[in-house]
PDB file of N, CA and C in Angstrom:
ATOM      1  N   UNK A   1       9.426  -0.112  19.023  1.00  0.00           N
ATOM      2  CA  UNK A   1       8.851   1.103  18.482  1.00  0.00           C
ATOM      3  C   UNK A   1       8.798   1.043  16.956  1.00  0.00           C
ATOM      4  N   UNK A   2       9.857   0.829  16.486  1.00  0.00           N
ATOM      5  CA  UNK A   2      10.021   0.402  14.885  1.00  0.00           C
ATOM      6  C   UNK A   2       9.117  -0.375  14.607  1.00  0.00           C
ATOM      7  N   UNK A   3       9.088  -1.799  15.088  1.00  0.00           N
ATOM      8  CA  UNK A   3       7.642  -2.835  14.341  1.00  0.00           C
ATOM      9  C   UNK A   3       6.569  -1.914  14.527  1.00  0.00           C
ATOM     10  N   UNK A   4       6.344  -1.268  15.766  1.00  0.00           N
ATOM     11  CA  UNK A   4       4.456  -0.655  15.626  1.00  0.00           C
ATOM     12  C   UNK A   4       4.330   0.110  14.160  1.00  0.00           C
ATOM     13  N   UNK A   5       5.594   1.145  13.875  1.00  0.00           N
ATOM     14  CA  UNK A   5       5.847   2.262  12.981  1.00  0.00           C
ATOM     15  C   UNK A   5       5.074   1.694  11.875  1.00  0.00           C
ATOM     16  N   UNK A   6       6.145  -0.243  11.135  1.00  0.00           N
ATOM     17  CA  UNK A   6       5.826  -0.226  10.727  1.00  0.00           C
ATOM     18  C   UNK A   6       4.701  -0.876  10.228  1.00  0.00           C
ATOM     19  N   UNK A   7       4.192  -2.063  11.377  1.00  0.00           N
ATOM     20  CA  UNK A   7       2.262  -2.103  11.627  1.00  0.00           C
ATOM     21  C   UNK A   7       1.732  -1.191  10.705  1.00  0.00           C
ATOM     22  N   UNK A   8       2.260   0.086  11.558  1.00  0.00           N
ATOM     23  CA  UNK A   8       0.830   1.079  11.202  1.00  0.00           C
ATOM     24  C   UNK A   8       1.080   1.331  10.048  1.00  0.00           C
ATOM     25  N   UNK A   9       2.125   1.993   9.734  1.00  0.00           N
ATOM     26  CA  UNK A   9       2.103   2.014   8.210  1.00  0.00           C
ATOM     27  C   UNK A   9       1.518   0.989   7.339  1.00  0.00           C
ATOM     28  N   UNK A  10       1.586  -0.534   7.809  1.00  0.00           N
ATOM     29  CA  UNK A  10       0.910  -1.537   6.496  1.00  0.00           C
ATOM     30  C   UNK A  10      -1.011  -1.336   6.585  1.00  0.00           C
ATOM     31  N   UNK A  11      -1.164  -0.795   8.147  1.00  0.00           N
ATOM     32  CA  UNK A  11      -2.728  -0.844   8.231  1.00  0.00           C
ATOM     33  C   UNK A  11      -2.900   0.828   7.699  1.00  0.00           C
ATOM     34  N   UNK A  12      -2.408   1.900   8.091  1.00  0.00           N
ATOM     35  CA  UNK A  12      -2.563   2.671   7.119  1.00  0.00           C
ATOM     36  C   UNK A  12      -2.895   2.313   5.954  1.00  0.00           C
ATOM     37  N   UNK A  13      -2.345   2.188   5.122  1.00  0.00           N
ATOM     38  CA  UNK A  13      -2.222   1.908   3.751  1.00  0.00           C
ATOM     39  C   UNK A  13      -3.440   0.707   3.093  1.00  0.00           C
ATOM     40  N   UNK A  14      -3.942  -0.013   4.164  1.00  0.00           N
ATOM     41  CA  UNK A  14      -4.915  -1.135   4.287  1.00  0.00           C
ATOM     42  C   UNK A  14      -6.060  -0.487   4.622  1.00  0.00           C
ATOM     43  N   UNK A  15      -6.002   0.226   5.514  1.00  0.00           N
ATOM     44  CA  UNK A  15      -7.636   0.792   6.166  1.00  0.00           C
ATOM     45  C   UNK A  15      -7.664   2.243   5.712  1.00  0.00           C
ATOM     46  N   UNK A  16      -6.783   2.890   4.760  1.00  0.00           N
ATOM     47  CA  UNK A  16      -7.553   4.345   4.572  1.00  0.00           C
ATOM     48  C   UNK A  16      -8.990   4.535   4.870  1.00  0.00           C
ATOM     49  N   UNK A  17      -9.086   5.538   5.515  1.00  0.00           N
ATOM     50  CA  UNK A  17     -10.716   5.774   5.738  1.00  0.00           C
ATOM     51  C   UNK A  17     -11.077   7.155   5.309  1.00  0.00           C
ATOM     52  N   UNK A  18     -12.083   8.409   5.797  1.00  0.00           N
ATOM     53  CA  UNK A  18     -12.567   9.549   5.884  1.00  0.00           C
ATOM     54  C   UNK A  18     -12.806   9.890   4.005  1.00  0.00           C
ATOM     55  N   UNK A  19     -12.631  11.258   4.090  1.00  0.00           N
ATOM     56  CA  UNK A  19     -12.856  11.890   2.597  1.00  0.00           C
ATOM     57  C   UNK A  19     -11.739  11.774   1.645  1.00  0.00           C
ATOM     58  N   UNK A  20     -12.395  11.832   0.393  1.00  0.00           N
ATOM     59  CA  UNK A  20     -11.821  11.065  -0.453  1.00  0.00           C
ATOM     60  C   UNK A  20     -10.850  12.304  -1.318  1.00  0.00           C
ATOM     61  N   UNK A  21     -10.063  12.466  -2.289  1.00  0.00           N
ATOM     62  CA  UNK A  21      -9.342  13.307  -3.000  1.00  0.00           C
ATOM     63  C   UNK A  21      -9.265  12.893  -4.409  1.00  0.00           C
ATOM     64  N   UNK A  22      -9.505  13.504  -5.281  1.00  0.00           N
ATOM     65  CA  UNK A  22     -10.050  12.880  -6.638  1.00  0.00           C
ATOM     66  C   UNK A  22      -8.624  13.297  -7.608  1.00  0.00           C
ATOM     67  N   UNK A  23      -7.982  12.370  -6.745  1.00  0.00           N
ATOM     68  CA  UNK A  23      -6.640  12.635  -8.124  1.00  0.00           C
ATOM     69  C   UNK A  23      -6.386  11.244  -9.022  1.00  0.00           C
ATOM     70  N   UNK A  24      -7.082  10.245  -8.315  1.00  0.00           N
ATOM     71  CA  UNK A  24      -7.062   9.079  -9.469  1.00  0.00           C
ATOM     72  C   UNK A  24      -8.063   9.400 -10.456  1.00  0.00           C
ATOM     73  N   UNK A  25      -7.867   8.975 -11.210  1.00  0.00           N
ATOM     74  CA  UNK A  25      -8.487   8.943 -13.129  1.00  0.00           C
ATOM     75  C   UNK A  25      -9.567   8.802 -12.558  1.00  0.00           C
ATOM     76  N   UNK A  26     -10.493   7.741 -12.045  1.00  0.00           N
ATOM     77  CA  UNK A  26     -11.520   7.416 -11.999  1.00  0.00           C
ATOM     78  C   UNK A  26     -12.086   6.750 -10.969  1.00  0.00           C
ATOM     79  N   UNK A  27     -13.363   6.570 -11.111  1.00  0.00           N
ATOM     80  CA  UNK A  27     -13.703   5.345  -9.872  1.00  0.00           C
ATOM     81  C   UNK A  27     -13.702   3.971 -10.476  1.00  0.00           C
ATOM     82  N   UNK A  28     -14.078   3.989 -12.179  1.00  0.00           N
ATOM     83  CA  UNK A  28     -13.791   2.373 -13.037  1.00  0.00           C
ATOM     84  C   UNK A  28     -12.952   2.005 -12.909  1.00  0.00           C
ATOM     85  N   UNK A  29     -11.528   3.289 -13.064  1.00  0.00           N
ATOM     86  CA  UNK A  29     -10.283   2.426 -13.061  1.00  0.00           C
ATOM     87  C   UNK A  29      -9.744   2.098 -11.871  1.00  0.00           C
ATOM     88  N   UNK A  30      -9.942   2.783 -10.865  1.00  0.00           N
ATOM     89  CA  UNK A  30      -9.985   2.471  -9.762  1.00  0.00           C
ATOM     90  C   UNK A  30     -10.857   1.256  -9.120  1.00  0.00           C
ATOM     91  N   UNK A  31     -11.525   0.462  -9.485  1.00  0.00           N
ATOM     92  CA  UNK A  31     -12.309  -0.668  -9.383  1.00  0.00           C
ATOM     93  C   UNK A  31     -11.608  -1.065 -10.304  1.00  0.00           C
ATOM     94  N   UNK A  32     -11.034  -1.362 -11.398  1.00  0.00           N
ATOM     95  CA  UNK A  32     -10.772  -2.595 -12.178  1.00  0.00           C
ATOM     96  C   UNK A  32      -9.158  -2.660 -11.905  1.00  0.00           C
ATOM     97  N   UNK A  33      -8.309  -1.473 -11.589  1.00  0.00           N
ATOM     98  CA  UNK A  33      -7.127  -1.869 -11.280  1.00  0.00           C
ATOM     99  C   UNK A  33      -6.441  -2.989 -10.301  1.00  0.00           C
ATOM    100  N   UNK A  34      -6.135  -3.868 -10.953  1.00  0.00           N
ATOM    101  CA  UNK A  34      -5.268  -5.030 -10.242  1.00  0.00           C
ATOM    102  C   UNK A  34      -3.987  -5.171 -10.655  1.00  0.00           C
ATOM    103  N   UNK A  35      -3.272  -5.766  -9.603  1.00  0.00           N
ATOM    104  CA  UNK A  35      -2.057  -6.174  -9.191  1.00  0.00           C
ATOM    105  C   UNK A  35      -2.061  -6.526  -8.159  1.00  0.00           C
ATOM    106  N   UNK A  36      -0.551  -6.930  -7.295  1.00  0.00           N
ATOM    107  CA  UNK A  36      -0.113  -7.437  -6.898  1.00  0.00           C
ATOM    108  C   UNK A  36      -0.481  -7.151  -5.190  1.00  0.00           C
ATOM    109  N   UNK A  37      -0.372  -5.509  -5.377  1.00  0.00           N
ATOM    110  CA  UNK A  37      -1.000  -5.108  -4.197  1.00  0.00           C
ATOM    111  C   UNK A  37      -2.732  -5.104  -4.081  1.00  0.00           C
ATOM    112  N   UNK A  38      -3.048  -4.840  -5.062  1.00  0.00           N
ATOM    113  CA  UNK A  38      -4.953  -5.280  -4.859  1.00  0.00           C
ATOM    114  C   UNK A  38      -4.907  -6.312  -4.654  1.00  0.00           C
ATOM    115  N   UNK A  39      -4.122  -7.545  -5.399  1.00  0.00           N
ATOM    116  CA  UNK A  39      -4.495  -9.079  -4.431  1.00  0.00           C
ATOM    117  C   UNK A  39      -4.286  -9.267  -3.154  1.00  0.00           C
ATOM    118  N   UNK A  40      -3.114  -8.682  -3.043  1.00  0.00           N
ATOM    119  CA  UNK A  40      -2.523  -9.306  -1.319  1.00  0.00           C
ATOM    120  C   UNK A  40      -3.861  -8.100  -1.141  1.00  0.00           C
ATOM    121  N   UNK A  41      -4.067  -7.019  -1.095  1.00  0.00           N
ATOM    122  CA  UNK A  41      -4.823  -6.089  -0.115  1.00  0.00           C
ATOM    123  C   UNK A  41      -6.369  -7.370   0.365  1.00  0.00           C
ATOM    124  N   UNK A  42      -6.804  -7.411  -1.249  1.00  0.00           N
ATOM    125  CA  UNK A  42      -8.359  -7.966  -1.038  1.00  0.00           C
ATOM    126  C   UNK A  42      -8.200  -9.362  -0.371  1.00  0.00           C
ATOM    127  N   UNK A  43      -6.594 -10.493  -0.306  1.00  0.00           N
ATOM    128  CA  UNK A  43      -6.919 -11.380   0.330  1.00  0.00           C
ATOM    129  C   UNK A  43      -6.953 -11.888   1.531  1.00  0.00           C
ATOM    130  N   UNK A  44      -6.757 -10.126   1.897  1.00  0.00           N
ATOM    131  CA  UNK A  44      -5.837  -9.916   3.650  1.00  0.00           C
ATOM    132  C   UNK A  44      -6.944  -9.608   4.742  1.00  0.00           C
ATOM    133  N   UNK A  45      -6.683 -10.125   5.650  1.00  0.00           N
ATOM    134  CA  UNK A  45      -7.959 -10.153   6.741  1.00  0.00           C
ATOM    135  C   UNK A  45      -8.286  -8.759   7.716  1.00  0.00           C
ATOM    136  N   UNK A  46      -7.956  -7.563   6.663  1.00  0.00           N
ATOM    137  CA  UNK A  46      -8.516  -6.231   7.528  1.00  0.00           C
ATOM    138  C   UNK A  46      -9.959  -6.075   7.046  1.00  0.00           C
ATOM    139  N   UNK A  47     -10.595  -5.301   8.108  1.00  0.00           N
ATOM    140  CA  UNK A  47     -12.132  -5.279   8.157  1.00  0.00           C
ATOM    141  C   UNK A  47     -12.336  -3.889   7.032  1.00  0.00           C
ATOM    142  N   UNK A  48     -11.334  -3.441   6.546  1.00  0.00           N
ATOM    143  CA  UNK A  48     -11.498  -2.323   5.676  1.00  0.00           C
ATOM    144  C   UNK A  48     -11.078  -2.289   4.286  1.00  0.00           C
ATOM    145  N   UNK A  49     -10.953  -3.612   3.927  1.00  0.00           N
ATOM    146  CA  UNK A  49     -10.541  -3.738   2.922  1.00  0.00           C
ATOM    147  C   UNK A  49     -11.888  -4.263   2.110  1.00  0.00           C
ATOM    148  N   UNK A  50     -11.967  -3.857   0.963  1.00  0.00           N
ATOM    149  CA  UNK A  50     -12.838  -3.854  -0.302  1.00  0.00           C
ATOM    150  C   UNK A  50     -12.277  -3.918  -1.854  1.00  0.00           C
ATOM    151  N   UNK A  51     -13.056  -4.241  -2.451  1.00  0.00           N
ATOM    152  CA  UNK A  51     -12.229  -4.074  -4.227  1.00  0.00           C
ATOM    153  C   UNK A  51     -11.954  -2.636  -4.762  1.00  0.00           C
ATOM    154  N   UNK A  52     -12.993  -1.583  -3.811  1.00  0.00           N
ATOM    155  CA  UNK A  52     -12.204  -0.388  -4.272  1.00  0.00           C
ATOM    156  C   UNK A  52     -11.474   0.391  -3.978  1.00  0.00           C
ATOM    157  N   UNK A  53     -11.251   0.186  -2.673  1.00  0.00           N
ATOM    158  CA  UNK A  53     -10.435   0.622  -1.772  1.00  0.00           C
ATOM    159  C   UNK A  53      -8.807  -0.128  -2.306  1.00  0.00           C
ATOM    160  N   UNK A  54      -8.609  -1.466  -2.514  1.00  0.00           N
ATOM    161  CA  UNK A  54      -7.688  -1.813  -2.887  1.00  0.00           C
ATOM    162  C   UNK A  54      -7.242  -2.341  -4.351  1.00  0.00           C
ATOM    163  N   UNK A  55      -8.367  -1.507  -5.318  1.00  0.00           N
ATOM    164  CA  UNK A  55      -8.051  -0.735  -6.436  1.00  0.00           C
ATOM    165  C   UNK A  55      -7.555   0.711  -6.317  1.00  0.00           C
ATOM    166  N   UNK A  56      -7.947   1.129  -5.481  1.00  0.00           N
ATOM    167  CA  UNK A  56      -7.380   2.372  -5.539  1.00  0.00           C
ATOM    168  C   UNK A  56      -5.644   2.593  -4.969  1.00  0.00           C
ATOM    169  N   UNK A  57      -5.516   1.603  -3.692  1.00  0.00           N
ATOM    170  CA  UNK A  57      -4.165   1.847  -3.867  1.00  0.00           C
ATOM    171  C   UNK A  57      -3.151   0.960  -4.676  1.00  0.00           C
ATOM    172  N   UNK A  58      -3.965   0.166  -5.659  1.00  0.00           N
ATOM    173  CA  UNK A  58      -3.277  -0.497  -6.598  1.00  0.00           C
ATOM    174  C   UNK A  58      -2.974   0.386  -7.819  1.00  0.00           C
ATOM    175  N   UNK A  59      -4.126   1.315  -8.144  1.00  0.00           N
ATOM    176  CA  UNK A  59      -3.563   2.852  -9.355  1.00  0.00           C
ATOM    177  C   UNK A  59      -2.481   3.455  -8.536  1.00  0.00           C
ATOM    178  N   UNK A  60      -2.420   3.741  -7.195  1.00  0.00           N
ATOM    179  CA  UNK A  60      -1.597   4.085  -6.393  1.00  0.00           C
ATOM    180  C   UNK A  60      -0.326   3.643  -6.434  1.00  0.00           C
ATOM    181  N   UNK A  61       0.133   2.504  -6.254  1.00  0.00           N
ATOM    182  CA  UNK A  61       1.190   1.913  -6.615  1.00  0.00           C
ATOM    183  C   UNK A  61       1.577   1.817  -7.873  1.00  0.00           C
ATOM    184  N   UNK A  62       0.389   1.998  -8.985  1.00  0.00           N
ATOM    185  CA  UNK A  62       0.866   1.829 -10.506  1.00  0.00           C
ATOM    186  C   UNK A  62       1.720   3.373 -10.810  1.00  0.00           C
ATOM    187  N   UNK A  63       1.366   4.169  -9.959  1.00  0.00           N
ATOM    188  CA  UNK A  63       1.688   5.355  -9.956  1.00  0.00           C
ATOM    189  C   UNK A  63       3.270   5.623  -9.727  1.00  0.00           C
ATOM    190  N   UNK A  64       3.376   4.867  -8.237  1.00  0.00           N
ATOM    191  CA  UNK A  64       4.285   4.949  -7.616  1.00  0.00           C
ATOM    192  C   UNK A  64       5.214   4.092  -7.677  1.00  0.00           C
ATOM    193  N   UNK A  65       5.350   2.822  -7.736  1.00  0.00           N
ATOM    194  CA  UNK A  65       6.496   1.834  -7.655  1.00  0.00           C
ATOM    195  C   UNK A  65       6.094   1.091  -8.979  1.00  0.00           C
ATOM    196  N   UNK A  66       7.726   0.771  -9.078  1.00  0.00           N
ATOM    197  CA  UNK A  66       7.945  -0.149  -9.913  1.00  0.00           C
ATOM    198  C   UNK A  66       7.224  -1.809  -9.763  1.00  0.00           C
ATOM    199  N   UNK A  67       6.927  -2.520 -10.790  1.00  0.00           N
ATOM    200  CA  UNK A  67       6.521  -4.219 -10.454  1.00  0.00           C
ATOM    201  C   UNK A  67       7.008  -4.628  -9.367  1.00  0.00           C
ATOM    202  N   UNK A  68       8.366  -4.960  -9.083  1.00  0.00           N
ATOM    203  CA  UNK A  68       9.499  -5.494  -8.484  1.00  0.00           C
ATOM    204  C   UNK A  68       9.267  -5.063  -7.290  1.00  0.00           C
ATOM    205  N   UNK A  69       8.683  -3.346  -6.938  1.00  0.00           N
ATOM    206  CA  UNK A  69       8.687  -2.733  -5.889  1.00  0.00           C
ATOM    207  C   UNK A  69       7.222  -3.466  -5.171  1.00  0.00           C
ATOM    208  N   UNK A  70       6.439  -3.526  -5.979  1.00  0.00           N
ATOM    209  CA  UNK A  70       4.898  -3.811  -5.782  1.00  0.00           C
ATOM    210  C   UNK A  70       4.757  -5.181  -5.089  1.00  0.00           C
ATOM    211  N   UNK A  71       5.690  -6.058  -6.019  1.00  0.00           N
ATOM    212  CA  UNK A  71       5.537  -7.432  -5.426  1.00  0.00           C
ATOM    213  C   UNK A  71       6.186  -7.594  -4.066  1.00  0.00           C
ATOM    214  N   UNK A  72       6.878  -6.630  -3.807  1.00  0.00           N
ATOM    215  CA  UNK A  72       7.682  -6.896  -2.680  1.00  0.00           C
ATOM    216  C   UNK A  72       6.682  -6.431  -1.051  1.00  0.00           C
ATOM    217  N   UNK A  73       6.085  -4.920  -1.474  1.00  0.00           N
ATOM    218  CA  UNK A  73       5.548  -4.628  -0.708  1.00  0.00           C
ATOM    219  C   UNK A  73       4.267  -5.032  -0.632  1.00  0.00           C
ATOM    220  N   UNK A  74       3.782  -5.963  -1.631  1.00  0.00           N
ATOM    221  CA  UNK A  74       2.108  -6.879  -1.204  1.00  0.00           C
ATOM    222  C   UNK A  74       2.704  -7.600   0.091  1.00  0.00           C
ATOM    223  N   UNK A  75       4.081  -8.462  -0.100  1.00  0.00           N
ATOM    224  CA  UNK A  75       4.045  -9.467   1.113  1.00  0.00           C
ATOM    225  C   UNK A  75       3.723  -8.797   2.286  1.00  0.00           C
ATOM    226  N   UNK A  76       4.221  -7.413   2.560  1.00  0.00           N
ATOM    227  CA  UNK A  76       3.392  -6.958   3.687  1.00  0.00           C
ATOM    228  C   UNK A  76       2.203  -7.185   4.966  1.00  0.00           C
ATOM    229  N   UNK A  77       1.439  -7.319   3.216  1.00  0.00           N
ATOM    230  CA  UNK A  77       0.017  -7.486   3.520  1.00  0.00           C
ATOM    231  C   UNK A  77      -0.252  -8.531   4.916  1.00  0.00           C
ATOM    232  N   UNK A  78       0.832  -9.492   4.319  1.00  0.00           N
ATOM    233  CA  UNK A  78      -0.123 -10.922   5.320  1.00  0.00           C
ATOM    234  C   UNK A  78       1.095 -11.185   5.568  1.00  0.00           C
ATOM    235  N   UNK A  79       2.635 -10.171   6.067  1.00  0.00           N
ATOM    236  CA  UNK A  79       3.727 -10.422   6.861  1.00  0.00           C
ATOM    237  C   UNK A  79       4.170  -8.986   7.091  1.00  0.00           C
ATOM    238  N   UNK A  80       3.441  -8.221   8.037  1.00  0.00           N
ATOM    239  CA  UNK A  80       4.001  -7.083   8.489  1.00  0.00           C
ATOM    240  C   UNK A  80       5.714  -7.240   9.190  1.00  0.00           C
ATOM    241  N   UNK A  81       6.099  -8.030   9.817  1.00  0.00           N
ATOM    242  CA  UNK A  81       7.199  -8.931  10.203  1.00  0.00           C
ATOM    243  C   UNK A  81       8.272  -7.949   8.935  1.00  0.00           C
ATOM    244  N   UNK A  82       7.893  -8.685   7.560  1.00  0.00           N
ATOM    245  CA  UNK A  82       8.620  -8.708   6.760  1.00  0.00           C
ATOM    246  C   UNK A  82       9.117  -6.932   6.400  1.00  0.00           C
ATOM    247  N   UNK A  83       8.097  -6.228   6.570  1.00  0.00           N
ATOM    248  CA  UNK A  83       8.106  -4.868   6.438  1.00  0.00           C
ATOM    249  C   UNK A  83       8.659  -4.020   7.501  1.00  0.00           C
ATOM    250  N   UNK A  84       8.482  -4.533   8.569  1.00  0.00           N
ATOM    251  CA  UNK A  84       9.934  -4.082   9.712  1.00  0.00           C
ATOM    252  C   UNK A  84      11.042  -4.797   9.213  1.00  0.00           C
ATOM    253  N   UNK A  85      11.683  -5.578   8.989  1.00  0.00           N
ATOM    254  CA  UNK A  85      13.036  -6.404   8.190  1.00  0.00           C
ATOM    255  C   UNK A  85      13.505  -5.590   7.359  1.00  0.00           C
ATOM    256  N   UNK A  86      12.314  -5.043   6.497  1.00  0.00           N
ATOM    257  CA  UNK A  86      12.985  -3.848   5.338  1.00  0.00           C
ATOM    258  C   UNK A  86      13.659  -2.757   5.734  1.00  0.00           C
ATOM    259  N   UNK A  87      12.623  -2.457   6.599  1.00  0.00           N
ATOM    260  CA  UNK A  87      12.576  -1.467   7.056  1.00  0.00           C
ATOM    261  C   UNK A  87      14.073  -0.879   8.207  1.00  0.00           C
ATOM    262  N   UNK A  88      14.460  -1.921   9.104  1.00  0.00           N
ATOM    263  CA  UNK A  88      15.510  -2.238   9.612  1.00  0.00           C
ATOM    264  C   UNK A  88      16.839  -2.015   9.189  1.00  0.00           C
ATOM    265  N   UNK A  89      16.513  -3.282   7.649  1.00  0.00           N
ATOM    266  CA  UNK A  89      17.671  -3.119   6.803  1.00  0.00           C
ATOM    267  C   UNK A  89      18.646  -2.184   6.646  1.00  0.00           C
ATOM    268  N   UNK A  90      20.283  -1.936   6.726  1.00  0.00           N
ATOM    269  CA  UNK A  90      21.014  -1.606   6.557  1.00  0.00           C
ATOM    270  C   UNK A  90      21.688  -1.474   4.952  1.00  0.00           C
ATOM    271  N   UNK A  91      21.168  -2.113   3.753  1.00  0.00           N
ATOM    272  CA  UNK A  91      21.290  -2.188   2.256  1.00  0.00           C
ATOM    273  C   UNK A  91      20.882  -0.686   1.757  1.00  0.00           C
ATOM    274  N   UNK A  92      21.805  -0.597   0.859  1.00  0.00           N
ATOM    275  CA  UNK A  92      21.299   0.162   0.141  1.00  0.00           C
ATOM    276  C   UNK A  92      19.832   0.001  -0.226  1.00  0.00           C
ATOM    277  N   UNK A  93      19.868  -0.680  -1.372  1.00  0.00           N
ATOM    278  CA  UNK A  93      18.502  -1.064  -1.727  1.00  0.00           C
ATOM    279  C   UNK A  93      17.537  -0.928  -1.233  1.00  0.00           C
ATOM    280  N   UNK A  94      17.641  -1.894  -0.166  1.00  0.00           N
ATOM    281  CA  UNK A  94      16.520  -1.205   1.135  1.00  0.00           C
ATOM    282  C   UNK A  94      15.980  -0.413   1.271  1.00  0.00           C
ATOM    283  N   UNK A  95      17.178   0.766   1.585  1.00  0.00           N
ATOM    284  CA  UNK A  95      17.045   1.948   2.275  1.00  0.00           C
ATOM    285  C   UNK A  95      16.122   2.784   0.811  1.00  0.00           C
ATOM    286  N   UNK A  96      16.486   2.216  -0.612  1.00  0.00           N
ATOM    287  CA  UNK A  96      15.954   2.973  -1.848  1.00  0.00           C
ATOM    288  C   UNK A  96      14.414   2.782  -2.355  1.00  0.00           C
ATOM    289  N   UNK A  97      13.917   1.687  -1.263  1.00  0.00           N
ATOM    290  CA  UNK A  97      12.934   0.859  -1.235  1.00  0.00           C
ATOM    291  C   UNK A  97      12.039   1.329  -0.582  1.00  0.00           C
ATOM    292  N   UNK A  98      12.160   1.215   0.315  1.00  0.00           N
ATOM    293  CA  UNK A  98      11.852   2.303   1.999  1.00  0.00           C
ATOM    294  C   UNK A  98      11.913   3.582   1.436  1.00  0.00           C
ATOM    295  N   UNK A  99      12.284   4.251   1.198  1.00  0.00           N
ATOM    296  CA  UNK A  99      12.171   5.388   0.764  1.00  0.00           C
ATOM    297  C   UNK A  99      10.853   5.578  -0.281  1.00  0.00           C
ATOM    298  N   UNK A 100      10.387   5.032  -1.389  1.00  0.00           N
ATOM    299  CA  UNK A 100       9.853   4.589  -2.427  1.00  0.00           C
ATOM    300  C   UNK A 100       8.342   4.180  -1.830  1.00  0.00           C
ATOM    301  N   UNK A 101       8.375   3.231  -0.954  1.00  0.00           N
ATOM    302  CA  UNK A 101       7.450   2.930  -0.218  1.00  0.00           C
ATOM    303  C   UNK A 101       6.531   3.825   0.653  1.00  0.00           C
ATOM    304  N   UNK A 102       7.728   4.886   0.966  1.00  0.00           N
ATOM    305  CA  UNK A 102       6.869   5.843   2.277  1.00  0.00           C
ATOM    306  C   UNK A 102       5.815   6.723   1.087  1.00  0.00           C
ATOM    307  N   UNK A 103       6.562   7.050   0.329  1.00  0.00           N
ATOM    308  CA  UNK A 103       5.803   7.988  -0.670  1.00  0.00           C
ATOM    309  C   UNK A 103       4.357   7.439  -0.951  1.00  0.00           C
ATOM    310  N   UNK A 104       4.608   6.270  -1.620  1.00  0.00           N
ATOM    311  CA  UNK A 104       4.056   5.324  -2.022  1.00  0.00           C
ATOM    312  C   UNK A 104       2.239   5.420  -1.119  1.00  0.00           C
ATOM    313  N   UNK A 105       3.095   4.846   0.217  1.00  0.00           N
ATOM    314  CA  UNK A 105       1.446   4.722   1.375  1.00  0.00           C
ATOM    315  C   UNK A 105       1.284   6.552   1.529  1.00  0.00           C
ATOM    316  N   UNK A 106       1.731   7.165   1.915  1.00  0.00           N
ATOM    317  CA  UNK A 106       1.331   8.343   1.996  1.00  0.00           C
ATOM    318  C   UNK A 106       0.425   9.112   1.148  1.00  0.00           C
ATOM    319  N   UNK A 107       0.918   8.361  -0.316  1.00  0.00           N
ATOM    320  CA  UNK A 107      -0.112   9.192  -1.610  1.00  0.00           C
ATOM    321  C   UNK A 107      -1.405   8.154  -1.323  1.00  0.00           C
ATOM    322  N   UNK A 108      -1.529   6.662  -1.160  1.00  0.00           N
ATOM    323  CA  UNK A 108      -2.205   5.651  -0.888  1.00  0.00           C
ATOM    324  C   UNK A 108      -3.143   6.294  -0.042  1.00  0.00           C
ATOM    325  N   UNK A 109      -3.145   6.879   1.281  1.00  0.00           N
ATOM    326  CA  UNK A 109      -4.087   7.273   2.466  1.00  0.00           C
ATOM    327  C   UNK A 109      -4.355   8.747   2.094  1.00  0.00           C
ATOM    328  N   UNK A 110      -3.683   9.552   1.176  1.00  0.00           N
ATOM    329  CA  UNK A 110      -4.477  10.482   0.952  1.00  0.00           C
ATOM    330  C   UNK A 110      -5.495  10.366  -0.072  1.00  0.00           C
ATOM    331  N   UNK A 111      -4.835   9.403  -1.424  1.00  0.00           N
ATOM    332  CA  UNK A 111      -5.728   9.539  -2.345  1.00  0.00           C
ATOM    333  C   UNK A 111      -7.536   8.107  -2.001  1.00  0.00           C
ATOM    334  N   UNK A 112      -6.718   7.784  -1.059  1.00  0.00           N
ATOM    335  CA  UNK A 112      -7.693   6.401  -1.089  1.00  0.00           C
ATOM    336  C   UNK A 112      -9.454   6.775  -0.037  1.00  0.00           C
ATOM    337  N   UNK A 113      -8.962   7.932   0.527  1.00  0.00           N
ATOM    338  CA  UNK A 113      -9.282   8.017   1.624  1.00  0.00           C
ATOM    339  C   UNK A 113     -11.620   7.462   1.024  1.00  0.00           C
ATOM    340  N   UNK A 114     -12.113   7.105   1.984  1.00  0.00           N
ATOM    341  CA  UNK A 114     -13.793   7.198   1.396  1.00  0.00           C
ATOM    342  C   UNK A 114     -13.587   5.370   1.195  1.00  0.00           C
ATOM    343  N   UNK A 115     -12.904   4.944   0.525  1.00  0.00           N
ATOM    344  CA  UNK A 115     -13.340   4.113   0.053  1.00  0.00           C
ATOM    345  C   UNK A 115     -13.740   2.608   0.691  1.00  0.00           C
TER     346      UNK A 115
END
């Protein structure tokens, strides 16, 4: 039950779809924002992924997590595996991570949504 949870959560956060919510700055910066999560997003094999869609939850994450946090949760992308492990985890850290993260995709699928 846990791995599907957290599946869905990484394709959430990958396939936002429907209407959009205009709390990012822009649609430029939202197209030119990169990192760690726009790479893993754009190099990952979902059918819903695009450069603006995963600019947008890359302002998203600039928003929300720290570097450290960002790089951790791109591996996701192309090791959902790894994101149940976190998720699992018994660490503090973890658990401060996971926490950080939920926010994180939640603002991701509301603000991303259209793209």
């Amino acid at each position: 039950m846990r791995v599907v949870a957290a599946i869905l959560t990484v394709t959430i956060v990958a396939g936002c779809g429907g209407g959009r919510v205009d709390r990012i700055d822009s649609a430029a910066v939202t197209r030119l924002a990169s990192g760690p999560i726009s790479r893993a997003c754009n190099a990952s094999d979902r059918k819903a992924r695009n450069p603006r869609l995963c600019g947008c939850i890359q302002s998203v994450a600039n928003q929300s997590l720290s570097g450290g946090d960002q790089r951790k949760a791109a591996k996701f992308f192309k090791d959902p595996q790894r994101a149940h492990d976190v998720w699992m985890s018994k660490t503090t850290s973890d658990d401060a991570f996971w926490e950080r993260y939920k926010v994180f995709s939640s603002r991701s699928e509301q603000y991303c949504r259209g793209y």
